[in-house]
N, C-alpha and C. Protein backbone atom coordinates (compact mmCIF):
# COMPACT_ATOMS: atom_id res chain seq x y z
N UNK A 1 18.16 18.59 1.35
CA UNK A 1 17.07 18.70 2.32
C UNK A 1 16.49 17.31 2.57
N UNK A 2 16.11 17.13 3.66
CA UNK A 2 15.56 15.78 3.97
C UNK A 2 14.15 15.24 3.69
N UNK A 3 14.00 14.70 3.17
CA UNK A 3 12.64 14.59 2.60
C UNK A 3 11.35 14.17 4.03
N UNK A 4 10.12 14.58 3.65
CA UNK A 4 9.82 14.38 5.02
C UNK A 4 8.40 13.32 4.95
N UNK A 5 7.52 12.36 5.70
CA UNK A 5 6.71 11.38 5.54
C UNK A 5 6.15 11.27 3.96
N UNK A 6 6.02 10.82 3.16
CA UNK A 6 4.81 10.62 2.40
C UNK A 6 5.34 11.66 1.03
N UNK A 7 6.68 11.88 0.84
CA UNK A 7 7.20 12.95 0.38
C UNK A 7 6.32 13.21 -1.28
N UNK A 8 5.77 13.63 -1.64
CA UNK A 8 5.32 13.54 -3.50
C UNK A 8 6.36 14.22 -3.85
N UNK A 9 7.43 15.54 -3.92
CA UNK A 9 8.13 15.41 -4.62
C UNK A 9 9.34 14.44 -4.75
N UNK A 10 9.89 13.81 -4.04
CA UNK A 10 10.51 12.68 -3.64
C UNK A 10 10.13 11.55 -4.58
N UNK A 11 8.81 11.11 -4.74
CA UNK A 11 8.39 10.03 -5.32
C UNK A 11 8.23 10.64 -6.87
N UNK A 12 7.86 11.92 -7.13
CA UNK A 12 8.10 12.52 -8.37
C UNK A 12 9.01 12.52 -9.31
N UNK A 13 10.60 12.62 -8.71
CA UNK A 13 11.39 12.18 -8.91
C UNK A 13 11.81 11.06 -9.10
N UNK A 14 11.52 10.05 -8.24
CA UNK A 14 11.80 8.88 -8.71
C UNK A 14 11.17 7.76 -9.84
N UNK A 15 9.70 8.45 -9.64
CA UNK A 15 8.76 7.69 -10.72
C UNK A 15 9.16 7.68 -12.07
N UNK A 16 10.49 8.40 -12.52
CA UNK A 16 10.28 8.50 -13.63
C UNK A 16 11.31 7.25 -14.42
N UNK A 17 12.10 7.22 -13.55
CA UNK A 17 12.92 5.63 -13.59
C UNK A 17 12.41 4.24 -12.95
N UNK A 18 11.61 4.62 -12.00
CA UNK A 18 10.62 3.51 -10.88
C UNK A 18 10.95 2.29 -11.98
N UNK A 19 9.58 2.08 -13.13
CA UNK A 19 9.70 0.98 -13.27
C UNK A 19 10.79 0.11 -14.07
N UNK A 20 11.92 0.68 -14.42
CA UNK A 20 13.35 0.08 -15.05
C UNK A 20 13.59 -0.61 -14.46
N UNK A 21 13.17 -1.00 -13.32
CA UNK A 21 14.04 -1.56 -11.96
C UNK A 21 13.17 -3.00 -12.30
N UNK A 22 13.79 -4.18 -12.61
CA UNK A 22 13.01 -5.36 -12.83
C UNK A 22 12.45 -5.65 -11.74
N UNK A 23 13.28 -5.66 -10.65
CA UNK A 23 12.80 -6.10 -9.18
C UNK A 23 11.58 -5.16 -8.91
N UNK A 24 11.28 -3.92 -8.99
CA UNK A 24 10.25 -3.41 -8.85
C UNK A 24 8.98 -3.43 -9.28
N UNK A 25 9.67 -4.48 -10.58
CA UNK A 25 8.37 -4.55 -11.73
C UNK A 25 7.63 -6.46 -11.15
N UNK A 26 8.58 -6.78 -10.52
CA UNK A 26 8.52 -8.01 -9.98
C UNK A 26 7.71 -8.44 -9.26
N UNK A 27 7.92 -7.41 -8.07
CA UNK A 27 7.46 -7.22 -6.98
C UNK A 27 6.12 -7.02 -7.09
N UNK A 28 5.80 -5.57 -7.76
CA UNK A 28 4.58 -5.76 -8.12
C UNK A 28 3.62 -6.76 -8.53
N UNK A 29 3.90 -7.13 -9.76
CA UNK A 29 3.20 -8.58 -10.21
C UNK A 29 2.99 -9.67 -9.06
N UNK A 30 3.91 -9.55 -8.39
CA UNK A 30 3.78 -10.83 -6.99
C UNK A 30 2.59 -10.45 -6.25
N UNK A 31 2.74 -9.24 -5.78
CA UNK A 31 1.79 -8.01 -4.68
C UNK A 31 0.29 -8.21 -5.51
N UNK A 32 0.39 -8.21 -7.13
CA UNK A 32 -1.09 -7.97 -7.63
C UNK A 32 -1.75 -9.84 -7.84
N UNK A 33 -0.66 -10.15 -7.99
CA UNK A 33 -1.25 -11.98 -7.79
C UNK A 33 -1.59 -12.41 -6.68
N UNK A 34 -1.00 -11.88 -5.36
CA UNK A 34 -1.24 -12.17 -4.23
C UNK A 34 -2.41 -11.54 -3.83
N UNK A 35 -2.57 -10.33 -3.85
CA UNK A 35 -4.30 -9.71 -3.92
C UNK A 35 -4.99 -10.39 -4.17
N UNK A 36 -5.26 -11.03 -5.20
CA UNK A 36 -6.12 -11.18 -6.13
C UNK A 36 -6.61 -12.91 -5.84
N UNK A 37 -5.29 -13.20 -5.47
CA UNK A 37 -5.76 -14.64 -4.81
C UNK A 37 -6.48 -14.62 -3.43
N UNK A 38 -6.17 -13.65 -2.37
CA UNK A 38 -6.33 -13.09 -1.21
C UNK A 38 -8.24 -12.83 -1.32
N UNK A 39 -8.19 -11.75 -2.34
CA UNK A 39 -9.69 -10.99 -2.30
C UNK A 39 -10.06 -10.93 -3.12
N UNK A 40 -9.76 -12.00 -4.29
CA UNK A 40 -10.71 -12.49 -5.51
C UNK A 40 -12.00 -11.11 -5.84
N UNK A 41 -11.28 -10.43 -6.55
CA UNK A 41 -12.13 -9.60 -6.61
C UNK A 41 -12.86 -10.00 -7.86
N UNK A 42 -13.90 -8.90 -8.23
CA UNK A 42 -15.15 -9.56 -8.72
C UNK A 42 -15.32 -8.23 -9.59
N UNK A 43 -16.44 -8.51 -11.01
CA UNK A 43 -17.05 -7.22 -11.70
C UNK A 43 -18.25 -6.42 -10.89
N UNK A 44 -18.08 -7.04 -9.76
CA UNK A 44 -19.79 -6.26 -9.07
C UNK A 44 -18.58 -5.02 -7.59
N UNK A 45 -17.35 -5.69 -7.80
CA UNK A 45 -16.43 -4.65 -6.78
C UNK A 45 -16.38 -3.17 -7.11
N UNK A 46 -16.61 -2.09 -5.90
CA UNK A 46 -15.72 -0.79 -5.87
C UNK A 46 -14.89 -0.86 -5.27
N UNK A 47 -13.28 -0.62 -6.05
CA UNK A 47 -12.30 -0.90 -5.32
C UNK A 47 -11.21 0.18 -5.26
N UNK A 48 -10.52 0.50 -4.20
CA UNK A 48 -9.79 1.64 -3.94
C UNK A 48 -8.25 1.10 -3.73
N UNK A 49 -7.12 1.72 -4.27
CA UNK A 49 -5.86 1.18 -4.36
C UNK A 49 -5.25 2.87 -3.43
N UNK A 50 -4.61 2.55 -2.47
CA UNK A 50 -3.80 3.70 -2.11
C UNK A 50 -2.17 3.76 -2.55
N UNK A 51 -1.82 5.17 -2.81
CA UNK A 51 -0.77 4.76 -3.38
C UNK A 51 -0.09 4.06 -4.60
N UNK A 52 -0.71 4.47 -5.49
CA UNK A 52 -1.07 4.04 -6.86
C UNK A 52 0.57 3.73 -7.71
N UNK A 53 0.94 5.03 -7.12
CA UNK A 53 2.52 5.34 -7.70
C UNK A 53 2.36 5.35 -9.68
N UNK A 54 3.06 4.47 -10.18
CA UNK A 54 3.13 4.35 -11.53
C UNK A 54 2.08 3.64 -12.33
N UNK A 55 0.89 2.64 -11.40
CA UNK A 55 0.03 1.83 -11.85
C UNK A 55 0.42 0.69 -12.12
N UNK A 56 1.96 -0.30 -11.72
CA UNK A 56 2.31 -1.25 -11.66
C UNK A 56 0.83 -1.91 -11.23
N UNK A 57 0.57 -2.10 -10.09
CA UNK A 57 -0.21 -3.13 -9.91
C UNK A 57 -2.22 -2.76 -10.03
N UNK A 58 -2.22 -1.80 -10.46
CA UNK A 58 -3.42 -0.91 -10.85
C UNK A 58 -3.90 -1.61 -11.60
N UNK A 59 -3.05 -1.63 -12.83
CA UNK A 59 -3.39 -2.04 -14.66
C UNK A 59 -3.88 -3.76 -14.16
N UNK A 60 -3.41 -4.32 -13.26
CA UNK A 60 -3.45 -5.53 -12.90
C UNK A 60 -5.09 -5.83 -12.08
N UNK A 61 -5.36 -5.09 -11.38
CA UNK A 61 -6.49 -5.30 -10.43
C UNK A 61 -7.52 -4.41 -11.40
N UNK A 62 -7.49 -3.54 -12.06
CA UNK A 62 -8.61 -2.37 -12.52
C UNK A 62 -9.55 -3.53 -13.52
N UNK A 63 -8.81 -4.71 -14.22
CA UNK A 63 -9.54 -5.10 -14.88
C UNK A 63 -10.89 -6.63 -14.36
N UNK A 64 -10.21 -6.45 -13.67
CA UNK A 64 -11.30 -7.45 -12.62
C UNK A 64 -12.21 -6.94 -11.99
N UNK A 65 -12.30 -5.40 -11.46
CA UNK A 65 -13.14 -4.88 -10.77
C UNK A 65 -13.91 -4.12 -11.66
N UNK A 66 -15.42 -3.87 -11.10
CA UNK A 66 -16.56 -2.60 -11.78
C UNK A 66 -15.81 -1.43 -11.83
N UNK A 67 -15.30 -0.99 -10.97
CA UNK A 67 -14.27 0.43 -10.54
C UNK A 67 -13.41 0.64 -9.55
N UNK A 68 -12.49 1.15 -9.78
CA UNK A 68 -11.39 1.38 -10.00
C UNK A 68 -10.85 2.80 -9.36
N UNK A 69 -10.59 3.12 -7.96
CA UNK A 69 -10.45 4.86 -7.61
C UNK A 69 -8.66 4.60 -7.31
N UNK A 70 -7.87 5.10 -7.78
CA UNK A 70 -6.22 5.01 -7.79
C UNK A 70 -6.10 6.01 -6.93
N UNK A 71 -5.50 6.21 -6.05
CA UNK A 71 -5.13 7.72 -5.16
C UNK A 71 -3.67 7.55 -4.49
N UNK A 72 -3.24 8.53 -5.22
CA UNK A 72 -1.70 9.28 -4.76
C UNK A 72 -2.13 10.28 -4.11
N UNK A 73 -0.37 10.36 -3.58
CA UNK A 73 -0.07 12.10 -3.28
C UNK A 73 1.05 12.74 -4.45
N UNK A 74 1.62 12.12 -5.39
CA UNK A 74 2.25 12.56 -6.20
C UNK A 74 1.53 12.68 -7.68
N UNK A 75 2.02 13.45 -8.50
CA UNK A 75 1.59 13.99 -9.58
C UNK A 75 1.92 13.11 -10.58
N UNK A 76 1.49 11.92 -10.73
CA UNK A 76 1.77 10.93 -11.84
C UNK A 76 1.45 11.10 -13.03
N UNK A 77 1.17 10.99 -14.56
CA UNK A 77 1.00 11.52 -15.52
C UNK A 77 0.25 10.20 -16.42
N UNK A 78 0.93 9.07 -16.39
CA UNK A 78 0.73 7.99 -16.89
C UNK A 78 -0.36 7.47 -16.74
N UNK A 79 -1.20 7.61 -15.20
CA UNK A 79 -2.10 6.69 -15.34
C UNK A 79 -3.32 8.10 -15.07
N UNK A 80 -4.11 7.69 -14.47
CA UNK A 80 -5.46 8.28 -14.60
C UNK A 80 -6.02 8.42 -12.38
N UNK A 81 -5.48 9.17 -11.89
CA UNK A 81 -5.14 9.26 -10.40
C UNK A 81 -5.66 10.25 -9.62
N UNK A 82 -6.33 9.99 -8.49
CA UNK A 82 -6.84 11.46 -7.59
C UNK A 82 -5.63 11.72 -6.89
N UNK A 83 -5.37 12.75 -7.09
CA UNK A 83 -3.91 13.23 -6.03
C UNK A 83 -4.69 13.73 -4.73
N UNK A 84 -4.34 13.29 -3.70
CA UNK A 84 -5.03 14.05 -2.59
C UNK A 84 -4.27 13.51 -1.29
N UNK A 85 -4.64 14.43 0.00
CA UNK A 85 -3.68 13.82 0.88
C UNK A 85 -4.67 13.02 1.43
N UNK A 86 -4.75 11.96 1.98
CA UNK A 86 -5.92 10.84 2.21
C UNK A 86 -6.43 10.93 3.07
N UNK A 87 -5.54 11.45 4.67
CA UNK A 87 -5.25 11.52 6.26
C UNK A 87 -5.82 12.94 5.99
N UNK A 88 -5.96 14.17 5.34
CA UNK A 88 -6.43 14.85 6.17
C UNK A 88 -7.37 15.42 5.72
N UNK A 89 -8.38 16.41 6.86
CA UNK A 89 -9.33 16.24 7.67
C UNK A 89 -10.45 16.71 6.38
N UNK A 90 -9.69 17.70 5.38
CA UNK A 90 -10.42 18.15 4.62
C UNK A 90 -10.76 18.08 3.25
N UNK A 91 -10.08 16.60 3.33
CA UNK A 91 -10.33 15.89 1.70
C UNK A 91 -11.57 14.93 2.30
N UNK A 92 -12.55 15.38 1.29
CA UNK A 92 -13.95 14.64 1.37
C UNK A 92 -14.33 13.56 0.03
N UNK A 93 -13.55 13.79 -0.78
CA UNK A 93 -14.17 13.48 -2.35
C UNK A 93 -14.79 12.01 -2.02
N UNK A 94 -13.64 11.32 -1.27
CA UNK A 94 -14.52 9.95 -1.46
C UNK A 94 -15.26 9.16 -0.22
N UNK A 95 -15.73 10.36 0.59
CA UNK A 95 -16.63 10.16 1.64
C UNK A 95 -17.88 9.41 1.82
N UNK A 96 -18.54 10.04 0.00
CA UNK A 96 -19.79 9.31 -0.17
C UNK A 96 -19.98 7.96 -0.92
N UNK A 97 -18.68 7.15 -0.82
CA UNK A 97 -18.64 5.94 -1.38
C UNK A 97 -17.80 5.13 -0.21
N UNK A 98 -18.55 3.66 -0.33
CA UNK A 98 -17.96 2.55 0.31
C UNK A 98 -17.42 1.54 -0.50
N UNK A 99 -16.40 1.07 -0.12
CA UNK A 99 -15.45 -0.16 -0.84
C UNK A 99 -15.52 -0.98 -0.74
N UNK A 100 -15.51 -2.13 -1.24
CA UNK A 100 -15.82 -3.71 -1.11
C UNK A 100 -14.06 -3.77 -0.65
N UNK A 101 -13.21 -3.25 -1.81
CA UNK A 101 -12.12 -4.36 -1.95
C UNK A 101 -10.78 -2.38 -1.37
N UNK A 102 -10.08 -2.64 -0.67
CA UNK A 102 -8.66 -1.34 -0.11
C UNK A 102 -7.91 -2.12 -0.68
N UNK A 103 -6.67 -1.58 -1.10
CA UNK A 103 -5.38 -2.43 -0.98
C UNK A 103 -4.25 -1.14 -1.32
N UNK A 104 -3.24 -1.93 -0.78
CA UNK A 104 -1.54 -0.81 -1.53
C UNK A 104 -1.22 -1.87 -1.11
N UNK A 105 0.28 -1.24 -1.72
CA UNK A 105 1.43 -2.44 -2.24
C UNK A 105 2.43 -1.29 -1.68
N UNK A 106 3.48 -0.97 -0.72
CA UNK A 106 4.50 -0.62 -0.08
C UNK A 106 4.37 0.30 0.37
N UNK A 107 3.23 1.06 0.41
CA UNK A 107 2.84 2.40 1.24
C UNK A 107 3.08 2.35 2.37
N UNK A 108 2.09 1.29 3.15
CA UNK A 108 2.10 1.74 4.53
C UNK A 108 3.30 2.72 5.37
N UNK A 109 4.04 1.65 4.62
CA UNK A 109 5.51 2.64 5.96
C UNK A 109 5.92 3.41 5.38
N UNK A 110 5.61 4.21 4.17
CA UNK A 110 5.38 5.51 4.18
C UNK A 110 4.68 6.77 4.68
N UNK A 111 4.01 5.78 5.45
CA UNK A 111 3.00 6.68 6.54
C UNK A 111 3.02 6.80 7.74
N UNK A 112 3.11 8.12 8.47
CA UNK A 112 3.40 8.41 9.63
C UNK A 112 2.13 7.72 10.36
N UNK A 113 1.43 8.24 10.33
CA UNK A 113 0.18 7.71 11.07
C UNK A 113 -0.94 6.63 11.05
N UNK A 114 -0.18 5.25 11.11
CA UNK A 114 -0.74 3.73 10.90
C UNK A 114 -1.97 3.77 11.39
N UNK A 115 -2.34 4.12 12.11
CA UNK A 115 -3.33 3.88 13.21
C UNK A 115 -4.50 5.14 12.13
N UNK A 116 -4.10 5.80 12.33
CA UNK A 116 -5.08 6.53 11.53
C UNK A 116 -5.34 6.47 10.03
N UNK A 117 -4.48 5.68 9.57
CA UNK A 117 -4.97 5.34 8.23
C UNK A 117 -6.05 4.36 8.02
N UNK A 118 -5.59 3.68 9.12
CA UNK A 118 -6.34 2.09 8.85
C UNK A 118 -7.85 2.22 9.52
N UNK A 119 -7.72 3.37 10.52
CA UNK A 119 -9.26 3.97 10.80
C UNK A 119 -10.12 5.01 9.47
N UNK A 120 -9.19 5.49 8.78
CA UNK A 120 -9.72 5.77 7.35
C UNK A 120 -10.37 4.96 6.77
N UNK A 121 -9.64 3.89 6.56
CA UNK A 121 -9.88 2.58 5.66
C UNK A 121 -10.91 1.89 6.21
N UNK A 122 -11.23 1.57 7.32
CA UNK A 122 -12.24 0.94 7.60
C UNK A 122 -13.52 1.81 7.52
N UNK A 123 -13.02 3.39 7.85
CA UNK A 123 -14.83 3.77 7.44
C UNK A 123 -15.13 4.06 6.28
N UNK A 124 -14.19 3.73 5.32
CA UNK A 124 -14.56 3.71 3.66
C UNK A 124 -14.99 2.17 3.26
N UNK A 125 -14.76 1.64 4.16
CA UNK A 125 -14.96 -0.21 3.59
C UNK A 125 -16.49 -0.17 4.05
N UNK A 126 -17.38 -1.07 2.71
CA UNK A 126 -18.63 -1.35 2.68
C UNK A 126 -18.48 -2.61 4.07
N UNK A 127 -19.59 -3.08 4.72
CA UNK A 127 -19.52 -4.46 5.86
C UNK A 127 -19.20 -5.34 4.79
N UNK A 128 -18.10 -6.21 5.79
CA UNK A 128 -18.00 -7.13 5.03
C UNK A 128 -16.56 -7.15 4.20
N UNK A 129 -16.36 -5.72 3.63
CA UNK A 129 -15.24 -5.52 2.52
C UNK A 129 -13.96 -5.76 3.25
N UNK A 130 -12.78 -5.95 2.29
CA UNK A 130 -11.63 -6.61 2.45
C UNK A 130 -10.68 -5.86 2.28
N UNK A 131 -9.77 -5.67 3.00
CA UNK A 131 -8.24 -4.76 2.76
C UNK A 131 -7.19 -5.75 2.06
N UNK A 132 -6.22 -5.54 2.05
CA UNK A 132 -5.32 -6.37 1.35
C UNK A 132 -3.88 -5.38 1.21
N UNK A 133 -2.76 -5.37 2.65
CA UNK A 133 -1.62 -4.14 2.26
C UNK A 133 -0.53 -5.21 1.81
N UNK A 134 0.08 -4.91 1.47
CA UNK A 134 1.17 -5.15 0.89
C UNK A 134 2.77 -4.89 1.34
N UNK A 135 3.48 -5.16 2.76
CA UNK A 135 4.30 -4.06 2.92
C UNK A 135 5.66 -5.10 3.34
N UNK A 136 6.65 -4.79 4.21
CA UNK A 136 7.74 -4.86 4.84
C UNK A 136 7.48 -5.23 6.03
N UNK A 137 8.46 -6.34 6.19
CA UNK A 137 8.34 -7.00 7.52
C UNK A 137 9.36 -6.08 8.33
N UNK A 138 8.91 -6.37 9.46
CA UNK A 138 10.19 -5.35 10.61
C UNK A 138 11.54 -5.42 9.83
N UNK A 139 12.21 -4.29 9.51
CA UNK A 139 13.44 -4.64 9.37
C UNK A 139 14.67 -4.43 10.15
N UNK A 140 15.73 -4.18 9.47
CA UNK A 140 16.80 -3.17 9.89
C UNK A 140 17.32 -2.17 10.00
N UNK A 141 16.28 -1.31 9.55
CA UNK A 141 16.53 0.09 9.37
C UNK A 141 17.44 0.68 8.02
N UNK A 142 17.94 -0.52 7.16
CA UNK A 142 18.89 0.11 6.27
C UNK A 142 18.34 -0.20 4.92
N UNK A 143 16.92 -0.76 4.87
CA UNK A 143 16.46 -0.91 3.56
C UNK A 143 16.20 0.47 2.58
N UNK A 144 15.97 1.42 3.23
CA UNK A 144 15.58 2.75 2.57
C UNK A 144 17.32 3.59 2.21
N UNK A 145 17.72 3.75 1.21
CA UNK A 145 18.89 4.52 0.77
C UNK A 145 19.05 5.56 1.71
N UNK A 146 18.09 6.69 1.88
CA UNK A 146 18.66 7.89 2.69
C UNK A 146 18.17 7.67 4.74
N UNK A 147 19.49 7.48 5.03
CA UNK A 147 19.11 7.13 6.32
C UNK A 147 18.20 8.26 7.04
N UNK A 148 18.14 9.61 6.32
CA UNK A 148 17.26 10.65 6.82
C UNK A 148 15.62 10.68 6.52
N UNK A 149 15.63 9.59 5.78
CA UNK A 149 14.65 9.50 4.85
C UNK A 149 13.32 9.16 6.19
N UNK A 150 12.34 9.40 6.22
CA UNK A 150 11.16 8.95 7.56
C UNK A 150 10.11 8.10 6.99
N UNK A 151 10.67 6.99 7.37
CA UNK A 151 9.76 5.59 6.89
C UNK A 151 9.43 5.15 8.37
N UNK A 152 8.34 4.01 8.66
CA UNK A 152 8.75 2.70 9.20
C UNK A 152 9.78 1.63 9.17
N UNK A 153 10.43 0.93 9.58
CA UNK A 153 11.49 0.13 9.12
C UNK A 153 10.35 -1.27 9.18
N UNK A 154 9.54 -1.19 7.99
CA UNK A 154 8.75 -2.43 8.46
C UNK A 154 7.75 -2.54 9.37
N UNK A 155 6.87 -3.59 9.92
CA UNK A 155 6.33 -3.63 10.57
C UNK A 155 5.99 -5.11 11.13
N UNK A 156 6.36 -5.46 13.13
CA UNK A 156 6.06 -6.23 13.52
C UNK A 156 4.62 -6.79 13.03
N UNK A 157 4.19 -7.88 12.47
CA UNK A 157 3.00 -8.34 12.27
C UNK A 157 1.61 -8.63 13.19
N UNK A 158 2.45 -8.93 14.73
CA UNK A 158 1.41 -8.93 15.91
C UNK A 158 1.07 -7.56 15.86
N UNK A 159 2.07 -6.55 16.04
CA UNK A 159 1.82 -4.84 16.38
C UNK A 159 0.80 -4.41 15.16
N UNK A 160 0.96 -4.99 13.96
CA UNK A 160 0.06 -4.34 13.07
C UNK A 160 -1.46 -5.01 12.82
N UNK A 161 -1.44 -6.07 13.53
CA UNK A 161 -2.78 -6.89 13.92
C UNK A 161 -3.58 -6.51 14.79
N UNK A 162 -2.94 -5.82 15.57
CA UNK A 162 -3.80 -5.29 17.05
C UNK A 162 -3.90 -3.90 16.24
N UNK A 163 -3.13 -3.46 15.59
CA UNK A 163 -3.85 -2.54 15.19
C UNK A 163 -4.89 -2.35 14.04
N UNK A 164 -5.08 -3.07 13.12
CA UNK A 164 -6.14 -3.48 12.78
C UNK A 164 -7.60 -3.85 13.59
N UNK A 165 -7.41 -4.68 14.25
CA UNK A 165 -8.37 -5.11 15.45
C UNK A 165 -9.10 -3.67 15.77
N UNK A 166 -8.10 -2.82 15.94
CA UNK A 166 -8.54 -1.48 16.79
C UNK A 166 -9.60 -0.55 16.02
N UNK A 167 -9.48 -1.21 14.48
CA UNK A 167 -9.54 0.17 13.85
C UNK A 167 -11.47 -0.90 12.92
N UNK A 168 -11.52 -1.75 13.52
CA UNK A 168 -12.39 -2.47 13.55
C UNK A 168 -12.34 -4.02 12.56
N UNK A 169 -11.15 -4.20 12.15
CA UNK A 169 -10.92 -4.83 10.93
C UNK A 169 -10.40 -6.06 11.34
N UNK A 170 -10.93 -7.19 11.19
CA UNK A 170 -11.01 -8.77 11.42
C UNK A 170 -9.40 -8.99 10.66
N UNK A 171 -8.26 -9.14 11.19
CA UNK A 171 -7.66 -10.16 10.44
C UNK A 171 -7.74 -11.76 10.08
N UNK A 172 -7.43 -11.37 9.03
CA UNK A 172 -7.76 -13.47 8.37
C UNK A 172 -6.94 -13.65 7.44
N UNK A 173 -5.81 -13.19 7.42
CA UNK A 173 -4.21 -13.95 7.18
C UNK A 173 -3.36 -13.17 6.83
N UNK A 174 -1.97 -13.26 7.19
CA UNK A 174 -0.96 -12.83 7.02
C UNK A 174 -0.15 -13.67 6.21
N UNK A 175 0.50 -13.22 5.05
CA UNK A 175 1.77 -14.78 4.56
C UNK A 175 2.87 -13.44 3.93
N UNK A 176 3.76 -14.41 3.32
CA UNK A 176 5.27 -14.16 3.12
C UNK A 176 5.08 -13.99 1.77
N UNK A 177 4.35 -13.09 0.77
CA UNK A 177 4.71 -13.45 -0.69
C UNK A 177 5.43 -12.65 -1.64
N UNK A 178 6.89 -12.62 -0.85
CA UNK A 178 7.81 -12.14 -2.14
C UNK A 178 9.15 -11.80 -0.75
N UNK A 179 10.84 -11.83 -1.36
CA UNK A 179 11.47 -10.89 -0.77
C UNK A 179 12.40 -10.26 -1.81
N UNK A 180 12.32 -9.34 -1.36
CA UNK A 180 13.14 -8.47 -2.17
C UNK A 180 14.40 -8.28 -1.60
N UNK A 181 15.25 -8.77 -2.40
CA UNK A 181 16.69 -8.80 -2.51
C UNK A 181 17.23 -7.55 -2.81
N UNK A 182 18.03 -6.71 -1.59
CA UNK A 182 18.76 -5.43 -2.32
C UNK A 182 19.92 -5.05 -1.29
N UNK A 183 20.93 -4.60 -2.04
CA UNK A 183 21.71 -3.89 -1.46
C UNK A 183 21.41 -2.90 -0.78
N UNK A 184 21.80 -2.70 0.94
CA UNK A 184 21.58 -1.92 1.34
C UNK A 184 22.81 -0.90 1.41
N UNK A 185 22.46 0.05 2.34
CA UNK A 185 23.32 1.00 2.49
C UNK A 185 24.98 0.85 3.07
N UNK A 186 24.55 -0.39 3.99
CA UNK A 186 25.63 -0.40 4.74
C UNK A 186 26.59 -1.62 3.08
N UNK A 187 26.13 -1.76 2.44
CA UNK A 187 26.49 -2.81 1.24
C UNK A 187 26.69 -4.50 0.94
N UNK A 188 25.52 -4.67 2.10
CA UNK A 188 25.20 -6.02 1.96
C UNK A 188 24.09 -6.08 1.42
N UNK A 189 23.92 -7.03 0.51
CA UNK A 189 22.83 -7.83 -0.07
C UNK A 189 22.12 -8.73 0.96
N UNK A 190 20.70 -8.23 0.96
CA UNK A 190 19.45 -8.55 1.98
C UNK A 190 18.14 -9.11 1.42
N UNK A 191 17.72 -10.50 1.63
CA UNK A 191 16.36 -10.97 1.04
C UNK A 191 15.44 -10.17 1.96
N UNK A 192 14.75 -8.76 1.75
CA UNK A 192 13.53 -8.28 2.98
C UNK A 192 12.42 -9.10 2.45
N UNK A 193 11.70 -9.54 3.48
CA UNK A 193 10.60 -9.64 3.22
C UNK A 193 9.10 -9.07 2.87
N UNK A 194 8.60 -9.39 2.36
CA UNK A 194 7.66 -8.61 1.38
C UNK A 194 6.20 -9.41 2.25
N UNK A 195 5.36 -8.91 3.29
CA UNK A 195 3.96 -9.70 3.39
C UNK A 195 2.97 -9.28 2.94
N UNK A 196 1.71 -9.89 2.82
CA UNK A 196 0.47 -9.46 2.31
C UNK A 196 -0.05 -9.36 3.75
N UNK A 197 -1.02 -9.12 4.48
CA UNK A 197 -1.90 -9.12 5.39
C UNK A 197 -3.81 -8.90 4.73
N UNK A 198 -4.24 -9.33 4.97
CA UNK A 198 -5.35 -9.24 4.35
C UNK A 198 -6.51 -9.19 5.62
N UNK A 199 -7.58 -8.25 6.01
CA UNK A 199 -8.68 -8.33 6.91
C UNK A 199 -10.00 -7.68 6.30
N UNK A 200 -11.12 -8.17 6.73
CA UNK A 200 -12.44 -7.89 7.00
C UNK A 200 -12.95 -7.02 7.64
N UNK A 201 -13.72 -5.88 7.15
CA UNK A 201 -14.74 -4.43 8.24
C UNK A 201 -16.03 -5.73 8.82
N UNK A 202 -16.03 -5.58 9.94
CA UNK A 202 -17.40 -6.62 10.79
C UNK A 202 -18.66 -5.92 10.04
N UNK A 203 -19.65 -7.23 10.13
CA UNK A 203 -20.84 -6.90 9.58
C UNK A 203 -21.43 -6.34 10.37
């Protein structure tokens, strides 16, 4: 069966080998150094990580910040996680709190609906507070193993700037920090690129 956007049993499955993968464990560490240089977070931060997955880069940011909200959609065991679907209409839990510091590390293009996430994200960000995603530059379509699989293949960086803009969120830099080298499907070995993007909710 084809797995479909944002799959948790999909990622259920895989979490349980996830971090064996050095490159994955790599990646991370790059993604949580690059944050952290990005949005210097602080002990006075509430900070929200989407997409938590295994807590690769969690364990990394939780200790710099006051708190710490991890949110999946899969049933992780290891770390300490709100499972919830984030996008819809009738998850409230974290309505009555604002964020200094958002971030994920490879989600986005796991998500069908960009535009509406990032309008999530901005009305959870305190003025002022800072996003920080983590994702895939446009690709080729063959970075994901199951070609049925429903990702983004990446994302143009102008296209995901204007959409930011839209959703009220100041960009103030984009860079290159990491590529991940992998065999794809078709069985060439590919450096993808890995960017940070980092923006501001207006005061």
């Amino acid at each position: 069966m084809t797995d479909t956007w944002n799959s948790p049993d999909k990622f259920n499955r895989e979490a349980r080998q996830w971090d064996e993968n050095p490159q994955r464990r790599a990646l991370a560490h790059t993604v949580a150094k690059a944050i952290i240089a990005a949005a210097k977070p602080t002990k006075s931060m509430l900070a929200l990580e989407l997409g938590c997955g295994t807590g690769l880069v969690t364990l990394e940011i939780a200790q710099l910040v006051k708190m710490l909200y991890a949110v999946d959609t899969c049933g992780i065991t290891n770390i300490d996680v709100s499972r919830l679907d984030f996008l819809s209409s009738s998850e409230s839990v974290l309505d009555d709190k604002r964020f200094d510091l958002i971030y994920s590390s490879m989600t986005l293009h796991h998500i069908d609906n960009t535009a509406g996430l990032l309008n999530r994200i901005s009305h959870l960000l305190a003025p002022g507070g800072i996003i920080a995603i983590a994702d895939l530059d446009q690709e080729d379509g063959l970075f994901h193993d199951d070609p049925l699989e429903k990702v983004h293949h990446g994302f143009d960086r102008e296209e995901l700037a204007a959409i930011l803009r839209a959703a009220g969120l100041e960009t103030t830099s984009f860079e290159t920090i990491h590529a991940f080298n992998k065999t794809n499907r078709s069985g060439v070995t590919v450096a993808y690129p890995v960017f940070l993007v980092t923006a501001a909710k207006k005061l």
